[in-house]
Protein backbone atom coordinates (compact mmCIF):
# COMPACT_ATOMS: atom_id res chain seq x y z
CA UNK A 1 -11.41 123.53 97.96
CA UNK A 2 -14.30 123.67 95.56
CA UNK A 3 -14.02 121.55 92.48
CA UNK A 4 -14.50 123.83 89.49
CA UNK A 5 -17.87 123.38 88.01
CA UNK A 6 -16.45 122.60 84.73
CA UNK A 7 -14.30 119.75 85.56
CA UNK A 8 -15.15 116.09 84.28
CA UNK A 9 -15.33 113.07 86.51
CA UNK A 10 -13.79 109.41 85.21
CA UNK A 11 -11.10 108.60 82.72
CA UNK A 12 -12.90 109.70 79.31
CA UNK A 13 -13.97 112.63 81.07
CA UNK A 14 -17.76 112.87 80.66
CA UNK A 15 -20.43 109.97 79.85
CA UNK A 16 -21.94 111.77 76.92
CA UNK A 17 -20.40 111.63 73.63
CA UNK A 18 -18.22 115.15 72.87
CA UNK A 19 -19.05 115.69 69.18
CA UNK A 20 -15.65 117.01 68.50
CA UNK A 21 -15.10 114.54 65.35
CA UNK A 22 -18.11 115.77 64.29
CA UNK A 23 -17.48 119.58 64.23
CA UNK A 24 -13.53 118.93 63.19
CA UNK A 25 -15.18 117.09 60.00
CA UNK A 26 -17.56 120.37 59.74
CA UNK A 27 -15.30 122.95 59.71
CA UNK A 28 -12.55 120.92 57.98
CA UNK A 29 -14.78 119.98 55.01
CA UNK A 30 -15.55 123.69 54.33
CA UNK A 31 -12.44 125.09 54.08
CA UNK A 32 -11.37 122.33 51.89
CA UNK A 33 -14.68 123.08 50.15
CA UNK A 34 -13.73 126.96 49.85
CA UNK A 35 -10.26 125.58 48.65
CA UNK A 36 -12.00 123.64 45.80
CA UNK A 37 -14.31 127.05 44.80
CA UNK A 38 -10.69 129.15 44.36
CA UNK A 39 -9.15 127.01 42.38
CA UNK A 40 -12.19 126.39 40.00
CA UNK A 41 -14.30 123.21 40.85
CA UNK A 42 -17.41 125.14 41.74
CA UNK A 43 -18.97 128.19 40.36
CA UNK A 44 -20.04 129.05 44.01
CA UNK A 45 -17.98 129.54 46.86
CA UNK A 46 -20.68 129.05 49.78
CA UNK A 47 -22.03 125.89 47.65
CA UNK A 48 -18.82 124.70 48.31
CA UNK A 49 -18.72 125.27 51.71
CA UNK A 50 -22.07 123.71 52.39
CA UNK A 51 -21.45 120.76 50.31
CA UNK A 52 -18.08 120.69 51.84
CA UNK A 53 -19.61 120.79 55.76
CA UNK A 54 -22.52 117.91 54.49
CA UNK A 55 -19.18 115.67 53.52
CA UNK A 56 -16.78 116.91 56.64
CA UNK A 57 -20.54 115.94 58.76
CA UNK A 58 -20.77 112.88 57.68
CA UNK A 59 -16.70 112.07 58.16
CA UNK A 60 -17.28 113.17 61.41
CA UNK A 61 -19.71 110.64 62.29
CA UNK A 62 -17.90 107.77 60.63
CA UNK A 63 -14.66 108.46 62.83
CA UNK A 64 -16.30 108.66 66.14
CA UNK A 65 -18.56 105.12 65.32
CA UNK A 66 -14.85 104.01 64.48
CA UNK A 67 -13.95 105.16 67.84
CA UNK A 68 -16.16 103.94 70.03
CA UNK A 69 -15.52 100.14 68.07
C-alpha cells in the first residue's frame, strides 16, 4: 500500500508551523469587525473588517507563541 501523499509523519504531524491560529484570528476578527460596522461603531463596513483581520492577525500570532511555550 502506498501512503497517501498528503499524510504527515510524527506526533504533531508536520515540522513546520500550521498557521491555523493565525488564519482563525483572521477570519474571526472580521466578522466580529463586520459585527461592530452593523451595529454602529464604524461608518464603514470593510474598514471594519480590515481593522478587524489586523487585530484577529495579530491574536493569531500571540496564541501560537503561547503554544509553542
Amino acid at each position: 500500500m502506498v501512503p497517501d501523499a498528503g499524510a504527515r509523519s510524527g506526533p504533531s504531524g508536520s515540522r513546520r508551523p500550521r498557521p491555523f491560529y493565525i488564519v482563525r484570528g483572521i477570519l474571526i476578527g472580521g466578522s466580529l469587525g463586520v459585527f461592530a460596522a452593523l451595529l454602529g461603531f464604524s461608518d464603514s463596513i470593510p474598514r471594519a473588517f480590515g481593522v478587524g483581520m489586523i487585530g484577529g492577525f495579530l491574536a493569531g500570532i500571540t496564541l501560537e507563541r503561547r503554544r509553542r511555550k
